[in-house]
N, C-alpha and C. Protein backbone atom coordinates (compact mmCIF):
# COMPACT_ATOMS: atom_id res chain seq x y z
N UNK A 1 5.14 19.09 -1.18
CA UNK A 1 4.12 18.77 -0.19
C UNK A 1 3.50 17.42 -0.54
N UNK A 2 3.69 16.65 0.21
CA UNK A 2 3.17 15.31 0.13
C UNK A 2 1.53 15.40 0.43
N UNK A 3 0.95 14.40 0.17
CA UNK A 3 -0.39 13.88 0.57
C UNK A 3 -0.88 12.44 0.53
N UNK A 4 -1.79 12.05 1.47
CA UNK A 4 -2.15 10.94 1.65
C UNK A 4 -2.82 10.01 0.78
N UNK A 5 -3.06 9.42 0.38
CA UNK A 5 -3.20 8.61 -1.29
C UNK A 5 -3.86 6.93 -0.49
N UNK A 6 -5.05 6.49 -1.66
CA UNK A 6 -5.47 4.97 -1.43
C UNK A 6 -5.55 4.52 -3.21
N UNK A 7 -4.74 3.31 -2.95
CA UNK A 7 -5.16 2.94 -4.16
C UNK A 7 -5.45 1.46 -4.38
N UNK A 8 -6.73 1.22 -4.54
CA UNK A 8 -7.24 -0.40 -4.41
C UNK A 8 -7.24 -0.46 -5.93
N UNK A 9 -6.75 -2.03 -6.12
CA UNK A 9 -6.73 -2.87 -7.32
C UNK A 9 -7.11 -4.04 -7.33
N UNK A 10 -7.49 -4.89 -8.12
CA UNK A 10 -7.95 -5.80 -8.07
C UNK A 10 -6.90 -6.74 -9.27
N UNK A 11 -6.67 -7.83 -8.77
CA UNK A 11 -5.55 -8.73 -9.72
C UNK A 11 -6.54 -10.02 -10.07
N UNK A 12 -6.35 -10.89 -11.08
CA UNK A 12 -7.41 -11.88 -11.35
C UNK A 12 -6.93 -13.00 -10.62
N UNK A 13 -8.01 -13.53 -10.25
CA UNK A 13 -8.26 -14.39 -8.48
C UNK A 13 -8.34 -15.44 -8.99
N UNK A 14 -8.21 -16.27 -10.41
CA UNK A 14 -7.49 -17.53 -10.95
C UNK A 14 -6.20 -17.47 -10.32
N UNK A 15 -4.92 -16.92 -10.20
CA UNK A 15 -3.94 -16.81 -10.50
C UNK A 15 -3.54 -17.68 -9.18
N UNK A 16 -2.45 -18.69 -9.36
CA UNK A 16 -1.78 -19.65 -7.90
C UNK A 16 -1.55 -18.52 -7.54
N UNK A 17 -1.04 -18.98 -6.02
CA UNK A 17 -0.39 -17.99 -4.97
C UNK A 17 1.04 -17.36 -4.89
N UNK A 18 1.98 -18.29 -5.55
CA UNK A 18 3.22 -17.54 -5.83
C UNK A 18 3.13 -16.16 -7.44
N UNK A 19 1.94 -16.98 -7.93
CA UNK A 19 2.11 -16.42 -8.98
C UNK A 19 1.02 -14.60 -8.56
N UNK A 20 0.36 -14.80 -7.61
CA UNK A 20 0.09 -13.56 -7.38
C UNK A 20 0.60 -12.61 -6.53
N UNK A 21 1.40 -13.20 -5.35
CA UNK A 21 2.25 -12.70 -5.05
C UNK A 21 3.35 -11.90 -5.94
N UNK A 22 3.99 -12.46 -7.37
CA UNK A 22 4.65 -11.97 -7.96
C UNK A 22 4.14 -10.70 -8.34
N UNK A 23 3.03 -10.71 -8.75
CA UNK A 23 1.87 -9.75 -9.48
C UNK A 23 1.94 -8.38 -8.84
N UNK A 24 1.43 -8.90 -7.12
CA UNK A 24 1.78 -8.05 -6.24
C UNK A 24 2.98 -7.13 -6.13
N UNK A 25 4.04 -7.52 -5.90
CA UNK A 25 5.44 -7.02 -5.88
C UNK A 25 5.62 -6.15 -7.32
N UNK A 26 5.05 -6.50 -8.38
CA UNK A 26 5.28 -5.89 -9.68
C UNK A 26 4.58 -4.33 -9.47
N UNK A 27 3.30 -4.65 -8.92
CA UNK A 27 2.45 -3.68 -8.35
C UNK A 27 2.97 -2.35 -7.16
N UNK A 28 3.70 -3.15 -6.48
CA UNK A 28 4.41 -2.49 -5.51
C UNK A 28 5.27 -1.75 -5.82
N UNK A 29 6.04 -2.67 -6.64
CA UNK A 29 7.23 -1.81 -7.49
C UNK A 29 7.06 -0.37 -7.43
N UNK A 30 5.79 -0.34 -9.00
CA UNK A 30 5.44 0.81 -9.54
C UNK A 30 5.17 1.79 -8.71
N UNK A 31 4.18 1.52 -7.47
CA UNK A 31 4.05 2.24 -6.60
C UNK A 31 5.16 3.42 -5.74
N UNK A 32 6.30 2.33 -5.52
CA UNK A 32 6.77 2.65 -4.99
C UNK A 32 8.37 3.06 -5.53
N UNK A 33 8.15 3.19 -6.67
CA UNK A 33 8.86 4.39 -7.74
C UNK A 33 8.97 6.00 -7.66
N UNK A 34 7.63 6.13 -7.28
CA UNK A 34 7.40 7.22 -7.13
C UNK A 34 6.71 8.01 -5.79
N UNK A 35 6.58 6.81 -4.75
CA UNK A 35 5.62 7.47 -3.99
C UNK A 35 6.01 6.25 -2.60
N UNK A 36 5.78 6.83 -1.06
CA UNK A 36 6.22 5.78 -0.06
C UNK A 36 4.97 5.29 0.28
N UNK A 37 5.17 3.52 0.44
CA UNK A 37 4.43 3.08 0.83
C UNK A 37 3.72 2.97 2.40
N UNK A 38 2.98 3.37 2.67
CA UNK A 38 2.76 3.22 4.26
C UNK A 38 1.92 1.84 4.75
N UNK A 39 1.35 1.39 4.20
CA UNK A 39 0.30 -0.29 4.59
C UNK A 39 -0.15 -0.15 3.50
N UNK A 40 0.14 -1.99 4.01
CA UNK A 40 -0.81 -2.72 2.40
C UNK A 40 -1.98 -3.39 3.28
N UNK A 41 -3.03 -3.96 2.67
CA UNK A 41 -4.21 -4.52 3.77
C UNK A 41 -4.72 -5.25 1.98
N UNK A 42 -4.55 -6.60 2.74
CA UNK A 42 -5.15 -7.53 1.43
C UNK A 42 -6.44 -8.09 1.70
N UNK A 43 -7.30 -7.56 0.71
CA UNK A 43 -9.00 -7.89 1.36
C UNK A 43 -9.17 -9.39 0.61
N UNK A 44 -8.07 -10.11 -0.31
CA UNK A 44 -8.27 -11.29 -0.69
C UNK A 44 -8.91 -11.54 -1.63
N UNK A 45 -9.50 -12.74 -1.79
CA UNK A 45 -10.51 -13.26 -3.12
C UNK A 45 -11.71 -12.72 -2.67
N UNK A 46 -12.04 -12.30 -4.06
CA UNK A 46 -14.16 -11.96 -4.16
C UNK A 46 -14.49 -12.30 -5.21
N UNK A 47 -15.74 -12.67 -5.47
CA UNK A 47 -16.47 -12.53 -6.22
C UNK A 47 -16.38 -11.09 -7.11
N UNK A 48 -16.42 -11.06 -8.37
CA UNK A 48 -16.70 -9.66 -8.60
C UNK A 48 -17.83 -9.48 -9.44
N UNK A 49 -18.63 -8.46 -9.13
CA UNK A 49 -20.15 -7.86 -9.52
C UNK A 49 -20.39 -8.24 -10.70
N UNK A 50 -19.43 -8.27 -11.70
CA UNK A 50 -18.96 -8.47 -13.43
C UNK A 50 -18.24 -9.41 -13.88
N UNK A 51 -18.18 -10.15 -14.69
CA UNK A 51 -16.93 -10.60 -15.39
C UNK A 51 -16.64 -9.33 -16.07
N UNK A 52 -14.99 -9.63 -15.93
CA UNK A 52 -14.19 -8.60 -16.49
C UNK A 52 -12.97 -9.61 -17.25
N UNK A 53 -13.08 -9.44 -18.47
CA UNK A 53 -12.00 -10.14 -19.33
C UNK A 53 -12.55 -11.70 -19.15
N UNK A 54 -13.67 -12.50 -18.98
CA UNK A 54 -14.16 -13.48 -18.77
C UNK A 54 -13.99 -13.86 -17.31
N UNK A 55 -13.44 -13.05 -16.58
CA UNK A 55 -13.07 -13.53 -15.01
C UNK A 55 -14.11 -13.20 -14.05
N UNK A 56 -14.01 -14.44 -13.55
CA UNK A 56 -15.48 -14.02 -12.42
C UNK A 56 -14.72 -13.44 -10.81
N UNK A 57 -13.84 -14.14 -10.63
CA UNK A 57 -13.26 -14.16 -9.27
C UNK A 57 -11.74 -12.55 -9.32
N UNK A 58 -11.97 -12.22 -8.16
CA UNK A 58 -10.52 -10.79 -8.41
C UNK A 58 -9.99 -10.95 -7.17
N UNK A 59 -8.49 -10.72 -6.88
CA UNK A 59 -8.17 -10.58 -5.82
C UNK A 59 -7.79 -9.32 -5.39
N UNK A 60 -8.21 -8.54 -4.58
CA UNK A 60 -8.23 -7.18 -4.13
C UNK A 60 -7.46 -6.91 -3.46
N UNK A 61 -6.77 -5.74 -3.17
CA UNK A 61 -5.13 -5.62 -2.58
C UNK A 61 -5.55 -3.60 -2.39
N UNK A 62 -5.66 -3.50 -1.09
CA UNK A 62 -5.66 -1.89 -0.74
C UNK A 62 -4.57 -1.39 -0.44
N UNK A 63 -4.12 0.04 -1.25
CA UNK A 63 -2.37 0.46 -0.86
C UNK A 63 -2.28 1.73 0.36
N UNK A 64 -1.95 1.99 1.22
CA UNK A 64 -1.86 3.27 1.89
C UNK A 64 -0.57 3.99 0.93
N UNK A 65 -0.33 5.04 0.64
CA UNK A 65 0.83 5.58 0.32
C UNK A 65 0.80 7.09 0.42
N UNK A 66 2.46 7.80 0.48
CA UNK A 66 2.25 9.28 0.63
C UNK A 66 3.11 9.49 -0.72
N UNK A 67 2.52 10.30 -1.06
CA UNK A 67 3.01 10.97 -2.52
C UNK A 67 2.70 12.52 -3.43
N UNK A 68 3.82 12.86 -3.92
CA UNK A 68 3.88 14.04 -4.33
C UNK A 68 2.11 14.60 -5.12
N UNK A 69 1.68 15.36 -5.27
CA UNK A 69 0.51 15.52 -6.28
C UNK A 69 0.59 15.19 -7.60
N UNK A 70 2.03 14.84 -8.11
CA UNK A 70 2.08 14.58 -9.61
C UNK A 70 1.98 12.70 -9.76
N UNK A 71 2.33 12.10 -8.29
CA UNK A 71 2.88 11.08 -8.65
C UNK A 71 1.60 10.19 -9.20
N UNK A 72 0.32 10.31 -8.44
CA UNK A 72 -0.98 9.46 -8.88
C UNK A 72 -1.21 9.32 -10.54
N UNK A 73 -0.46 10.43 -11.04
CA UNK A 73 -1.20 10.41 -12.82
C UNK A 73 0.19 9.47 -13.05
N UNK A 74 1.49 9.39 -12.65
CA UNK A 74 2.10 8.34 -13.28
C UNK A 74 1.73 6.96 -12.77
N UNK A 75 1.65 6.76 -11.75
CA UNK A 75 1.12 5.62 -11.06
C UNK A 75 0.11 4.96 -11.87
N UNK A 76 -1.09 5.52 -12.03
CA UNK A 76 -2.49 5.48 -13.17
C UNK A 76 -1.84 4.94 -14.30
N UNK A 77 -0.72 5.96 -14.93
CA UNK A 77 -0.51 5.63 -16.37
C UNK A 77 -0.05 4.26 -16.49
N UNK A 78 0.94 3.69 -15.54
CA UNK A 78 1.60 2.70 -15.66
C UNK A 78 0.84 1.45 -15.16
N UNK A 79 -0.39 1.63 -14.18
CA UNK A 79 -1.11 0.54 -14.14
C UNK A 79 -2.27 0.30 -15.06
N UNK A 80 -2.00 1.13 -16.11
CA UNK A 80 -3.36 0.94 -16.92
C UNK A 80 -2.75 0.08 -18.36
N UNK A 81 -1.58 -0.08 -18.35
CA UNK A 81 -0.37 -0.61 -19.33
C UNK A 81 -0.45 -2.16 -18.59
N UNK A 82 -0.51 -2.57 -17.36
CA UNK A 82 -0.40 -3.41 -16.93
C UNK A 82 -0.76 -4.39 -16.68
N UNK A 83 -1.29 -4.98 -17.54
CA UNK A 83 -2.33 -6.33 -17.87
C UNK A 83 -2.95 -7.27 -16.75
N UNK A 84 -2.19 -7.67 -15.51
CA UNK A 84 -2.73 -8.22 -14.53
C UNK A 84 -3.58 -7.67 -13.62
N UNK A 85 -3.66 -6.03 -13.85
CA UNK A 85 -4.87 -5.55 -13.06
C UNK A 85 -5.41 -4.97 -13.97
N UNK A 86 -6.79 -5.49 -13.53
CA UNK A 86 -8.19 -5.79 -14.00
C UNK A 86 -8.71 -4.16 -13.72
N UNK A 87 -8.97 -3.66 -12.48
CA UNK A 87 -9.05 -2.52 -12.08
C UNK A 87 -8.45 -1.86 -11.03
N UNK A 88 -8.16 -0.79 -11.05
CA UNK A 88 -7.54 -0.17 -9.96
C UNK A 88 -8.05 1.34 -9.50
N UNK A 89 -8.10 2.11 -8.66
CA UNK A 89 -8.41 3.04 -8.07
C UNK A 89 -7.86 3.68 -7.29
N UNK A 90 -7.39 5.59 -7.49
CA UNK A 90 -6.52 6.13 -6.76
C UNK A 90 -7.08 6.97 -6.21
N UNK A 91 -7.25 7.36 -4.91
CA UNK A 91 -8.00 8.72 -4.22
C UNK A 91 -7.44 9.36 -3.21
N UNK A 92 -7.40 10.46 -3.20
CA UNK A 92 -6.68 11.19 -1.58
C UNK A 92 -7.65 10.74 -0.32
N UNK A 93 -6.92 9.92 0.42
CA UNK A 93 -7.37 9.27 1.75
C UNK A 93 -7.99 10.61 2.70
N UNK A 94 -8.68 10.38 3.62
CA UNK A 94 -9.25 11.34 4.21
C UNK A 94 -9.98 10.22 6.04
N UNK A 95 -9.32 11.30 6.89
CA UNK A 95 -9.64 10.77 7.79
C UNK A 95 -8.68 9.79 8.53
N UNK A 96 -8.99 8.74 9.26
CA UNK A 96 -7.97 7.49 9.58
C UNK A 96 -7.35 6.97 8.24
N UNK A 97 -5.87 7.03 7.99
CA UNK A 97 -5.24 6.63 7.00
C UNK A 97 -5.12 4.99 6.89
N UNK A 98 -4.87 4.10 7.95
CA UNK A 98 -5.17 3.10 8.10
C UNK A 98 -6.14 2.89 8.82
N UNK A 99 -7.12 1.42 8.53
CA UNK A 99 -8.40 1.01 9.00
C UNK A 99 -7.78 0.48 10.40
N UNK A 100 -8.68 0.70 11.57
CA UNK A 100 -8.15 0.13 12.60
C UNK A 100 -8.90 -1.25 12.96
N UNK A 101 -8.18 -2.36 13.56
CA UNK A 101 -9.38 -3.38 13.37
C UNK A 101 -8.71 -4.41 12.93
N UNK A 102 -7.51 -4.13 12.22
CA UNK A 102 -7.38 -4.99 10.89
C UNK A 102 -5.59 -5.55 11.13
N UNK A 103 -5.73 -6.93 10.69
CA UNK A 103 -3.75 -7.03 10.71
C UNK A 103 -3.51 -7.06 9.14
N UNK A 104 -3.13 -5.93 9.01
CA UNK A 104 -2.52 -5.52 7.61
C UNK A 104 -0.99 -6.26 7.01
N UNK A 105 -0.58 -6.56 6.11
CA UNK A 105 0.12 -6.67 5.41
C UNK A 105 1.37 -6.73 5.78
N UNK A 106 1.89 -5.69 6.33
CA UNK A 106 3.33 -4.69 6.82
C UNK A 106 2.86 -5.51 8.24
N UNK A 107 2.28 -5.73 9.18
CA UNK A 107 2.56 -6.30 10.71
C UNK A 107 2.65 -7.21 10.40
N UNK A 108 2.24 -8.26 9.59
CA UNK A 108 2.16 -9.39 9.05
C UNK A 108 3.48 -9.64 9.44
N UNK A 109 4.21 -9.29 8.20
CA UNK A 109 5.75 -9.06 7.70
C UNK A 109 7.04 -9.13 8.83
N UNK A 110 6.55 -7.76 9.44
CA UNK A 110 6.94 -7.43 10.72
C UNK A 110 6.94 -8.68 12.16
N UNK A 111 5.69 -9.23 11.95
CA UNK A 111 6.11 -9.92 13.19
C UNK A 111 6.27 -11.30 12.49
N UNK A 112 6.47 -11.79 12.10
CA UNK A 112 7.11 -13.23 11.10
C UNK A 112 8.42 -12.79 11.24
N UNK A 113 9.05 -11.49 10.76
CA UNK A 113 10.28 -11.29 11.07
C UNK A 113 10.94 -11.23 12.82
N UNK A 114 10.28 -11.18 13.30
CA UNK A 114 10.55 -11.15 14.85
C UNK A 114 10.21 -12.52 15.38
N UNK A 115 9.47 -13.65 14.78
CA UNK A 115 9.35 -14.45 15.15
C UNK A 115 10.60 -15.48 14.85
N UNK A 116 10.99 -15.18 13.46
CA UNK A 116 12.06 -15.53 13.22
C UNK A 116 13.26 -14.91 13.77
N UNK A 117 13.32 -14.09 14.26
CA UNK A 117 14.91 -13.79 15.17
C UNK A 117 14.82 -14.22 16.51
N UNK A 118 13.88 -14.09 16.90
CA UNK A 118 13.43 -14.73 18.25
C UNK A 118 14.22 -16.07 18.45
N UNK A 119 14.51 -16.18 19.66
CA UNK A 119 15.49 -17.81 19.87
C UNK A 119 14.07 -18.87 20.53
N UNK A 120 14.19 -19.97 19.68
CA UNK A 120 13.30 -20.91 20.54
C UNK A 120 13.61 -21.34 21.48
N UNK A 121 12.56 -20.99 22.80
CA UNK A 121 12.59 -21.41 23.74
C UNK A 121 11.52 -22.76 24.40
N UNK A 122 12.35 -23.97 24.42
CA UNK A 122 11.51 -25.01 24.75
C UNK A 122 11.76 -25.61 25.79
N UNK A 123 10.34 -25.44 26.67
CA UNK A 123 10.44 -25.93 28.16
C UNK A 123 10.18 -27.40 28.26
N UNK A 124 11.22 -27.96 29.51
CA UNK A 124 10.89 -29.09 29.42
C UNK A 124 9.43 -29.78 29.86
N UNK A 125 9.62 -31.04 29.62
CA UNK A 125 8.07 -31.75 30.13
C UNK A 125 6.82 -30.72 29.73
N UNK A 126 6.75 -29.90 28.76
CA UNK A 126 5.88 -29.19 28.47
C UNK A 126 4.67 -30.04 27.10
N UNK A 127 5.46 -31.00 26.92
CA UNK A 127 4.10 -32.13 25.81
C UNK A 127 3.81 -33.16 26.61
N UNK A 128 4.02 -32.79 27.67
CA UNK A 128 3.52 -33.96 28.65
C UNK A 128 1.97 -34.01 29.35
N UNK A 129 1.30 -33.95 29.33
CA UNK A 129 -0.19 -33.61 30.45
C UNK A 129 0.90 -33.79 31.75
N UNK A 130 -0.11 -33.32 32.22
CA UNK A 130 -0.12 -32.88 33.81
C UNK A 130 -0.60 -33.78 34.62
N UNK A 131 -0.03 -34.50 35.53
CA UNK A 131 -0.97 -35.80 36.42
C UNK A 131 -2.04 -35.31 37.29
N UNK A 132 -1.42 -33.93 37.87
CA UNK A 132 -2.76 -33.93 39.00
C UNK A 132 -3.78 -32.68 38.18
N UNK A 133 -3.79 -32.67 37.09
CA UNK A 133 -5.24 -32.29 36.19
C UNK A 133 -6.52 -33.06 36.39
N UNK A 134 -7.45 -32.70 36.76
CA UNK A 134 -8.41 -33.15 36.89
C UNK A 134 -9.46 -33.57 35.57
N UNK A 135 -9.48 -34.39 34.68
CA UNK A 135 -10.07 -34.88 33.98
C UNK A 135 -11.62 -34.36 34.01
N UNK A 136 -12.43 -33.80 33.16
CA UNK A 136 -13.49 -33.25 33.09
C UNK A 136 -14.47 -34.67 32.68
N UNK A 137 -15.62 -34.49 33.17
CA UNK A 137 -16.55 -35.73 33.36
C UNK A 137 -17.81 -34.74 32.70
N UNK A 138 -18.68 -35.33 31.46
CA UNK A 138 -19.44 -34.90 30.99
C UNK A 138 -20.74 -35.03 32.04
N UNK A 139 -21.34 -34.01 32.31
CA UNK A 139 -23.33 -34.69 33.19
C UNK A 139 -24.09 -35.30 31.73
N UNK A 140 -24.65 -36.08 32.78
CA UNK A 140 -26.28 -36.55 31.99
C UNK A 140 -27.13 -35.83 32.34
N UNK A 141 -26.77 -35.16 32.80
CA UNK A 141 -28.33 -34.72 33.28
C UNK A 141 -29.12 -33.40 32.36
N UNK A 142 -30.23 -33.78 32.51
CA UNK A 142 -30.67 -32.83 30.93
C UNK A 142 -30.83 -31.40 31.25
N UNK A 143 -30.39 -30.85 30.37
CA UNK A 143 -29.98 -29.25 30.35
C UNK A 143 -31.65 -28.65 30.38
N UNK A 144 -31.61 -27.60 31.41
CA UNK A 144 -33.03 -27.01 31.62
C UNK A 144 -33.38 -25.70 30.87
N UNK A 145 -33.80 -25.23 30.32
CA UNK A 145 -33.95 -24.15 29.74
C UNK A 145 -34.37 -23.05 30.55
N UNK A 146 -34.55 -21.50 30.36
CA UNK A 146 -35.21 -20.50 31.09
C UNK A 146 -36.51 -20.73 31.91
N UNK A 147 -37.12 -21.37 31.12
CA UNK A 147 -38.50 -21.71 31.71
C UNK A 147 -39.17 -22.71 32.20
N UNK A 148 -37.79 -23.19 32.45
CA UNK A 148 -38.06 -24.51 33.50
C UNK A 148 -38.16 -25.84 33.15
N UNK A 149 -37.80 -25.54 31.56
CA UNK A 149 -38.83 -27.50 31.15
C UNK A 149 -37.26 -27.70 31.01
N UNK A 150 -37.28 -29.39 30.85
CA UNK A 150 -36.15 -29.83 30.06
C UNK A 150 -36.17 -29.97 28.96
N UNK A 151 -34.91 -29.39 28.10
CA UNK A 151 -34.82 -29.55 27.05
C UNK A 151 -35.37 -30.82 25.97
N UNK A 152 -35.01 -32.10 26.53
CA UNK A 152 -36.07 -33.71 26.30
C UNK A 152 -37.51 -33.19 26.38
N UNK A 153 -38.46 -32.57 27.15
CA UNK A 153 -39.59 -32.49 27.01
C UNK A 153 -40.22 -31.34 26.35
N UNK A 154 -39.51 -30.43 25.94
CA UNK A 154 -39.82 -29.29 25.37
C UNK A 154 -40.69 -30.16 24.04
N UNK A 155 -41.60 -29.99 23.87
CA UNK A 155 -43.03 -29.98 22.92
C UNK A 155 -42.39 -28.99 21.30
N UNK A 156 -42.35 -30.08 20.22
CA UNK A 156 -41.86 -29.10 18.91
C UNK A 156 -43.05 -28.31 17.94
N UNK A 157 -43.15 -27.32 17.91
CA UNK A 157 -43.90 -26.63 17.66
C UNK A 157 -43.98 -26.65 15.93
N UNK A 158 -45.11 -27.11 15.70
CA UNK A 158 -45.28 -26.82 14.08
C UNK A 158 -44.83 -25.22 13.62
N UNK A 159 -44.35 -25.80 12.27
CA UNK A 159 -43.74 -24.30 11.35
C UNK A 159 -45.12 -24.02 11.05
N UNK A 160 -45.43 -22.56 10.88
CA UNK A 160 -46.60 -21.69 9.94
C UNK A 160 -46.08 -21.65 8.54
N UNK A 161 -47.34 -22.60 8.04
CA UNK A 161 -47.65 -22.66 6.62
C UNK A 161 -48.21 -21.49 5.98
N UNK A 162 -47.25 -20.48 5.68
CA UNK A 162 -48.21 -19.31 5.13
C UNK A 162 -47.67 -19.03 3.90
């Protein structure tokens, strides 16, 4: 019997971008040794509350996954061996399994891959403007506010010194 599983980690947010990407995938790996991945959702660089190991900055990475009841204590064991995460956290998900709202990880992926099979289609005279476009002409004329004044005569009101 499977169950629904979250497990947020945090990787140190010095690290270049190929080089955390790698980090990532190492991460994934493990994960997915033992357990299927369903969405990844990368919340990115933060600040974190602490230095941890002298690091101020973490990059945070949330996992969706479904997995047996045994698999979280190996998962745990093997990310706690694993020096590039700083912290990590495993809990049985409850409720919406993915956040809705959000372009996660996996669509990411997904449509980059479709963008790339996709055939380019390029229309002609399409970097051209258009002749009979009508050119937009800014007014002078001064913008009126709700209450009737113009903005030019509106009176600036001293700040309260308190």
């Amino acid at each position: 019997m499977t169950k629904k599983y979250e497990l947020i980690y945090v990787l140190n947010g010095t690290l270049q971008a190929n080089e955390l990407r790698a980090q990532m995938e190492r991460v994934h790996g493990i994960v997915e040794a033992s357990a299927e991945i369903v969405d990844i959702v990368e919340w990115g660089r933060r600040r974190l509350a602490y230095e941890i190991q002298d690091i101020r900055e973490g990059y945070y990475v949330l996992v969706y996954f479904n997995a047996d009841p045994e698999a979280p204590r190996e998962i745990e064991r093997l990310l706690r061996i694993y020096d590039p995460v700083l912290r990590f956290l495993i809990v049985v998900a409850e409720g919406n399994f993915v956040p809705t709202g959000r372009r996660t990880l996996l669509e990411e992926e997904a449509a980059a891959k479709e963008a790339e099979s996709a055939p380019a289609e390029v229309e002609e005279g399409a970097d051209e403007p258009e002749a009979d476009a009508p050119e937009e002409v800014a007014s002078e004329e001064p913008v009126e506010t709700e209450a009737g004044q113009n903005m030019e005569e509106v009176p600036e009101t001293p700040a309260d010194e308190s």
